[in-house]
Every structure is written in structure tokens, then in C-alpha cells.
C-alpha atoms as a PDB file:
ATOM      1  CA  UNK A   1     -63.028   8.958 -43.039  1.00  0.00           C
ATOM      2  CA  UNK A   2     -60.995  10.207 -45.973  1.00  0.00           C
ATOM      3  CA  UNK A   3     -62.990   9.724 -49.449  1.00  0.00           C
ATOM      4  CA  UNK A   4     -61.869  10.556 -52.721  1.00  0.00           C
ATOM      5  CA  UNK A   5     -64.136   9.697 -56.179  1.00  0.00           C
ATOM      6  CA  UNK A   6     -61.143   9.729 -59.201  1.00  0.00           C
ATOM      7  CA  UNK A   7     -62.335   8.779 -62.975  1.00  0.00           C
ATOM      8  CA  UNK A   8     -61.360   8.633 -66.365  1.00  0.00           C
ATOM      9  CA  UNK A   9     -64.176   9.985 -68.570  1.00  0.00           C
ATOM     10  CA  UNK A  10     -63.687   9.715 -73.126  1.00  0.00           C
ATOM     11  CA  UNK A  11     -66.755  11.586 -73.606  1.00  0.00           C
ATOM     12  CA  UNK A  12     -68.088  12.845 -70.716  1.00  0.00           C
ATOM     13  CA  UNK A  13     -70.606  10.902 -69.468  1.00  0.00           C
ATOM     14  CA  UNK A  14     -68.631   8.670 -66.280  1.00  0.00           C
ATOM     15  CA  UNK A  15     -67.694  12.756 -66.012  1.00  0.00           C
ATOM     16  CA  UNK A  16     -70.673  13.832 -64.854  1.00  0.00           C
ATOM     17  CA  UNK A  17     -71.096  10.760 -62.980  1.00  0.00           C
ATOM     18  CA  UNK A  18     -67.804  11.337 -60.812  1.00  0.00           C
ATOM     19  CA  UNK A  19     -68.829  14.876 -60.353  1.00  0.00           C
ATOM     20  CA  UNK A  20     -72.442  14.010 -59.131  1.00  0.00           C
ATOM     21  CA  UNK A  21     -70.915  11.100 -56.751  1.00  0.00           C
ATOM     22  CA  UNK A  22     -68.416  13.677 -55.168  1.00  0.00           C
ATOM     23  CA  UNK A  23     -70.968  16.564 -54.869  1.00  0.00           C
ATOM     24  CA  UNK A  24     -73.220  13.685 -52.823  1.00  0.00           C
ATOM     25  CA  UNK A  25     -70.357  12.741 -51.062  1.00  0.00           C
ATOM     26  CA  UNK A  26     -68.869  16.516 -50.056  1.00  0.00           C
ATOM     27  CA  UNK A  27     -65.094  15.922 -51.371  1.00  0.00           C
ATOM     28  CA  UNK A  28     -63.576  16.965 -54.801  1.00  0.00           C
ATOM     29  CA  UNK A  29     -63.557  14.660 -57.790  1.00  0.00           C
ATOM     30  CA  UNK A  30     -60.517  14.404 -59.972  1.00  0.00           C
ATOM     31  CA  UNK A  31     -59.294  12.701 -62.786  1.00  0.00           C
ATOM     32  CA  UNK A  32     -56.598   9.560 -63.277  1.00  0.00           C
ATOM     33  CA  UNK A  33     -54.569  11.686 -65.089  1.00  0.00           C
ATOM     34  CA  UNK A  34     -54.472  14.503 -62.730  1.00  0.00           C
ATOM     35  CA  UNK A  35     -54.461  12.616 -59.546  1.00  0.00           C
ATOM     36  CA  UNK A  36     -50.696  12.787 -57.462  1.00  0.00           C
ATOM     37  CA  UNK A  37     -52.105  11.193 -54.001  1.00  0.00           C
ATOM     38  CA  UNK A  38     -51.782   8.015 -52.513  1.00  0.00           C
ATOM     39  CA  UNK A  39     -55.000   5.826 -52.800  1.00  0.00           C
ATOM     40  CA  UNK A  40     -53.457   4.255 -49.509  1.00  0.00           C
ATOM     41  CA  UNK A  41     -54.444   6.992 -48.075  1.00  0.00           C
ATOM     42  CA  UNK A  42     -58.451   6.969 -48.275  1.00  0.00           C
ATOM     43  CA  UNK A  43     -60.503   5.146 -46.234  1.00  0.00           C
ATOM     44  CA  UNK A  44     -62.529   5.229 -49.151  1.00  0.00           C
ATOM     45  CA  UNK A  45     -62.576   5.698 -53.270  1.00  0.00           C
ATOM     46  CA  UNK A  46     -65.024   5.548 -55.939  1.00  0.00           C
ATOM     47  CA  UNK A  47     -63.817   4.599 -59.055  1.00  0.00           C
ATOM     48  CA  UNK A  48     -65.435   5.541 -62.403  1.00  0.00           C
ATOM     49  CA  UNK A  49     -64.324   4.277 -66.285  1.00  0.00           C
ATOM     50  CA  UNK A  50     -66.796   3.678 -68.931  1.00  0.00           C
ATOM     51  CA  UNK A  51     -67.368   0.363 -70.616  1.00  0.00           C
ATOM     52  CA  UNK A  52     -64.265   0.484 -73.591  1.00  0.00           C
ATOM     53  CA  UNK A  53     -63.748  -2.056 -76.409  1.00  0.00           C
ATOM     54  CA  UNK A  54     -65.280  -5.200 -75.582  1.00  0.00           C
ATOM     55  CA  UNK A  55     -66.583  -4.569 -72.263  1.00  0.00           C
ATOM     56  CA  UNK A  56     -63.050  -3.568 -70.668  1.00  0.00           C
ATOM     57  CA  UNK A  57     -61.265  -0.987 -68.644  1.00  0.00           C
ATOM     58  CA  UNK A  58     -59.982   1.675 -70.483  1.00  0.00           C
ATOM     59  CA  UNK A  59     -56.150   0.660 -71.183  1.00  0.00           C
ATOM     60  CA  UNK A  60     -54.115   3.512 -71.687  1.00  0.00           C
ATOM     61  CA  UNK A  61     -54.420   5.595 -68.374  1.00  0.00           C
ATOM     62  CA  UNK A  62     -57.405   3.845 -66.365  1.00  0.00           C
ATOM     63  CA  UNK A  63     -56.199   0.246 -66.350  1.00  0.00           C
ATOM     64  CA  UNK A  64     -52.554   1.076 -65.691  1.00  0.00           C
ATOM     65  CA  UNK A  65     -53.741   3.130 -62.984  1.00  0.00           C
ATOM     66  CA  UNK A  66     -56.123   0.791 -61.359  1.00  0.00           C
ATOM     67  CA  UNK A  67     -53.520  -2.102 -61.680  1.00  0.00           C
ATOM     68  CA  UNK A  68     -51.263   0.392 -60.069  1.00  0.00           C
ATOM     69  CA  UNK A  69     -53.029   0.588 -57.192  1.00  0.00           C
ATOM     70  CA  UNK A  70     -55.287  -2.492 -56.846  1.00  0.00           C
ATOM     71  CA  UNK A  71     -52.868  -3.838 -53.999  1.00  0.00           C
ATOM     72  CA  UNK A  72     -53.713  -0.443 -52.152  1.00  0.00           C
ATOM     73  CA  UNK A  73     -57.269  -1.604 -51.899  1.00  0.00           C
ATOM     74  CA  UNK A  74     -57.435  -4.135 -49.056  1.00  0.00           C
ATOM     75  CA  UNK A  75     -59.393  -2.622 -46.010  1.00  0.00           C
ATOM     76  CA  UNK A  76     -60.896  -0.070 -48.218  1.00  0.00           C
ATOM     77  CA  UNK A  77     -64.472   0.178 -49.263  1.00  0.00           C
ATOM     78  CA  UNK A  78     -64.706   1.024 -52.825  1.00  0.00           C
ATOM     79  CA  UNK A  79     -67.770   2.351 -55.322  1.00  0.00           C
ATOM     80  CA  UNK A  80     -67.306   1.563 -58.793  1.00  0.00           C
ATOM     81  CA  UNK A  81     -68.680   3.457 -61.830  1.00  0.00           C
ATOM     82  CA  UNK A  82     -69.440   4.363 -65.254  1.00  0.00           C
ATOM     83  CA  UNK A  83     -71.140   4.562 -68.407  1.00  0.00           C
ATOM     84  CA  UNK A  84     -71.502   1.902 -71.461  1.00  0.00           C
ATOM     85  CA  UNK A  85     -73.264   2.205 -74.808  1.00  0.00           C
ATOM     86  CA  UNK A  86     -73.429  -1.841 -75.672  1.00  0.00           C
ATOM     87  CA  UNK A  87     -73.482  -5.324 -73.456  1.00  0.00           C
ATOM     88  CA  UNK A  88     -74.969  -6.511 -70.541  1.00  0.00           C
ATOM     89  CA  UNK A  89     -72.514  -4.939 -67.908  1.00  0.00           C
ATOM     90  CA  UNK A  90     -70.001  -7.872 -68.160  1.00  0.00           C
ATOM     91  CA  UNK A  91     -67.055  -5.028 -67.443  1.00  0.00           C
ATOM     92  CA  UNK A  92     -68.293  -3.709 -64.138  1.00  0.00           C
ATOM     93  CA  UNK A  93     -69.076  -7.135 -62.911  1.00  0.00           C
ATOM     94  CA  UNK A  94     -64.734  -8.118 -63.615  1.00  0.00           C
ATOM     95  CA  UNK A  95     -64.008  -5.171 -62.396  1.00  0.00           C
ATOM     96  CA  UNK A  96     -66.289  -5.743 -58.874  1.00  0.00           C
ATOM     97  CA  UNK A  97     -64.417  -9.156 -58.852  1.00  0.00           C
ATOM     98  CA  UNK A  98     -61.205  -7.393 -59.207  1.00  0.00           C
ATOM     99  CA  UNK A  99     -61.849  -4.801 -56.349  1.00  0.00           C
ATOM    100  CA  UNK A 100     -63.065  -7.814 -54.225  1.00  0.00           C
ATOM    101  CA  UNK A 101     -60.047  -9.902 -54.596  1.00  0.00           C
ATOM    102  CA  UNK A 102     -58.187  -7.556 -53.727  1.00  0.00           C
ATOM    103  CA  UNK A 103     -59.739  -7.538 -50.368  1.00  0.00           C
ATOM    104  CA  UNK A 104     -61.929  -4.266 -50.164  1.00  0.00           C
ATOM    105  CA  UNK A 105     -65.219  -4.240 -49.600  1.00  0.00           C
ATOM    106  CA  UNK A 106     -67.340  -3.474 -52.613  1.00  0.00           C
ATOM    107  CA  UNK A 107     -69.855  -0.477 -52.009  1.00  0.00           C
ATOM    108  CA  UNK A 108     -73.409  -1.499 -52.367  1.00  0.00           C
ATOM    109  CA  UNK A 109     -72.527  -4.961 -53.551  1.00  0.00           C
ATOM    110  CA  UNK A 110     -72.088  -3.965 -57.141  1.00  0.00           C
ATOM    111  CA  UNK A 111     -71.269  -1.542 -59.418  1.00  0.00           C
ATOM    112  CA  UNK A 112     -73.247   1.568 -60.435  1.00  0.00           C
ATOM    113  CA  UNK A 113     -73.610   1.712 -64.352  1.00  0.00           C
ATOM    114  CA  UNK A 114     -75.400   4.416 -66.632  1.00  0.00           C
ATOM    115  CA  UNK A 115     -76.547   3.580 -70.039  1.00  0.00           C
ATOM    116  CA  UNK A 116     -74.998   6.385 -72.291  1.00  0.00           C
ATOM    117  CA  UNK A 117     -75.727   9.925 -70.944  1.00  0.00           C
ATOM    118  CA  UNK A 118     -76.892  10.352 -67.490  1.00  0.00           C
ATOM    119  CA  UNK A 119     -80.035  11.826 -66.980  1.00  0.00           C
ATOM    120  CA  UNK A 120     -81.011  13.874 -64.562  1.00  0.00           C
ATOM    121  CA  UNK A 121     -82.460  10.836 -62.397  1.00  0.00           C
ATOM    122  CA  UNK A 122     -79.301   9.501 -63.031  1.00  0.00           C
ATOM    123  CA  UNK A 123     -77.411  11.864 -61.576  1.00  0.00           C
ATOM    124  CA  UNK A 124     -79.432  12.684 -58.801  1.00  0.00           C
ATOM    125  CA  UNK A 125     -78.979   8.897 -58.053  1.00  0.00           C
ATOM    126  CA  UNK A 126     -75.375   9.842 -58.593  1.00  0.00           C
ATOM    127  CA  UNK A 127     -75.102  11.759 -55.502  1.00  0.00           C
ATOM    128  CA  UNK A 128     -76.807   9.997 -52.982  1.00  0.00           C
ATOM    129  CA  UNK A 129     -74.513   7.076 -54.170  1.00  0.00           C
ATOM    130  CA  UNK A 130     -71.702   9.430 -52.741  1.00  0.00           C
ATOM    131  CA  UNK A 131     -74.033  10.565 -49.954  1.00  0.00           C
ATOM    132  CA  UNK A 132     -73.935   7.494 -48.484  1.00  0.00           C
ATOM    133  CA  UNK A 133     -70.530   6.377 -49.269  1.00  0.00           C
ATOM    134  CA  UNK A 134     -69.087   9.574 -47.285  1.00  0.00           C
ATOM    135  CA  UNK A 135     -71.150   8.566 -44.602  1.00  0.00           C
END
């Protein structure tokens, strides 16, 4: 099973996240921005972008991407993840409908969200979350 973990990060914070899911998970973490493979080609992703605006995706790079490949996802199981500093979670919980429309299966049943900057029980929760998505 091929897994990949690919974020966009503002300040940091879904940073460390991505990089704590892919050391749990074994494989190498990389950014929207920098990543030239073909999500068609994972058995399995992890997504991370924080909380933007009101509640949304990140528009510039993350949404474009996502949108991008969203028809990709069918088959697939993918994590979501990220940070937020305000609301209830109401972006994770579109963007878990999003990932399950578009057929995959949605790891853990919901996305994994970190109130501003991840502590270190955060991360550590981090990587089993990619532990036992590589599984």
C-alpha cells in the first residue's frame, strides 16, 4: 500500500501535524506546492489545511489542488487534517463530506483537528494517526 500525507501549512502548525502523521506512518510528507505525483497513484493520502477565513479550505494553492484531484479519490482511503484558531470545526466536517462524495473512504470516520499549536500530546496522537493509516 502506497501512502503519501501532502499539506499546506500558513503558520506552521497543520506543519507539524503532516510531519508527525508521516513519521507514524513511515513515508515522507510534502507540501501542495511541492508535490509533482499523481494522487492516483496512492492507495492512500492524508490531507492536511488549516481552518482559513470562515471555516474554509485555503483557496489559493490548497483548494485548487484538492479540487484538482478530488475525482482521483474514489477507492482511496483518505485522513484529513489540520489546525483552526476559531469555530466549531464546521470546515473539516465539508471537507469529510467532500472526500466522501467523492467515493473514498474517510479514515477514522472524521477528521483530525488541532486547536492552534499542537502539543506534544497532539503530536504524538499525530503519529499513531499515520501509524495506523500505513497499516
Amino acid at each position: 500500500m502506497k501512502t503519501a500525507v501532502i499539506y499546506w501549512s500558513q503558520t506552521g502548525n497543520t506543519k507539524a501535524m503532516a510531519n508527525a502523521i508521516a513519521e507514524g506512518a513511515g513515508v515522507e510528507v510534502v507540501s501542495v506546492s511541492e508535490f509533482s505525483g499523481d494522487v492516483a497513484n496512492y492507495d492512500k493520502i492524508a490531507f492536511g489545511c488549516p481552518a482559513m477565513g470562515a471555516e474554509e479550505l485555503e483557496e489559493t494553492e490548497f483548494e485548487p489542488f484538492f479540487a484538482e484531484n478530488e475525482s482521483k479519490l474514489a477507492g482511496k482511503v483518505v485522513g484529513i487534517f489540520g489546525s483552526y484558531g476559531w469555530g466549531d470545526g464546521e470546515w473539516i466536517r465539508l471537507w469529510a463530506d467532500r472526500v466522501t462524495a467523492a467515493g473514498a473512504t474517510l479514515f477514522k470516520g472524521e477528521g483530525l483537528m488541532v486547536n492552534e499549536t499542537p502539543d506534544d500530546d497532539a503530536l504524538e496522537t499525530c503519529k499513531a494517526y499515520g501509524a495506523e493509516l500505513a497499516k
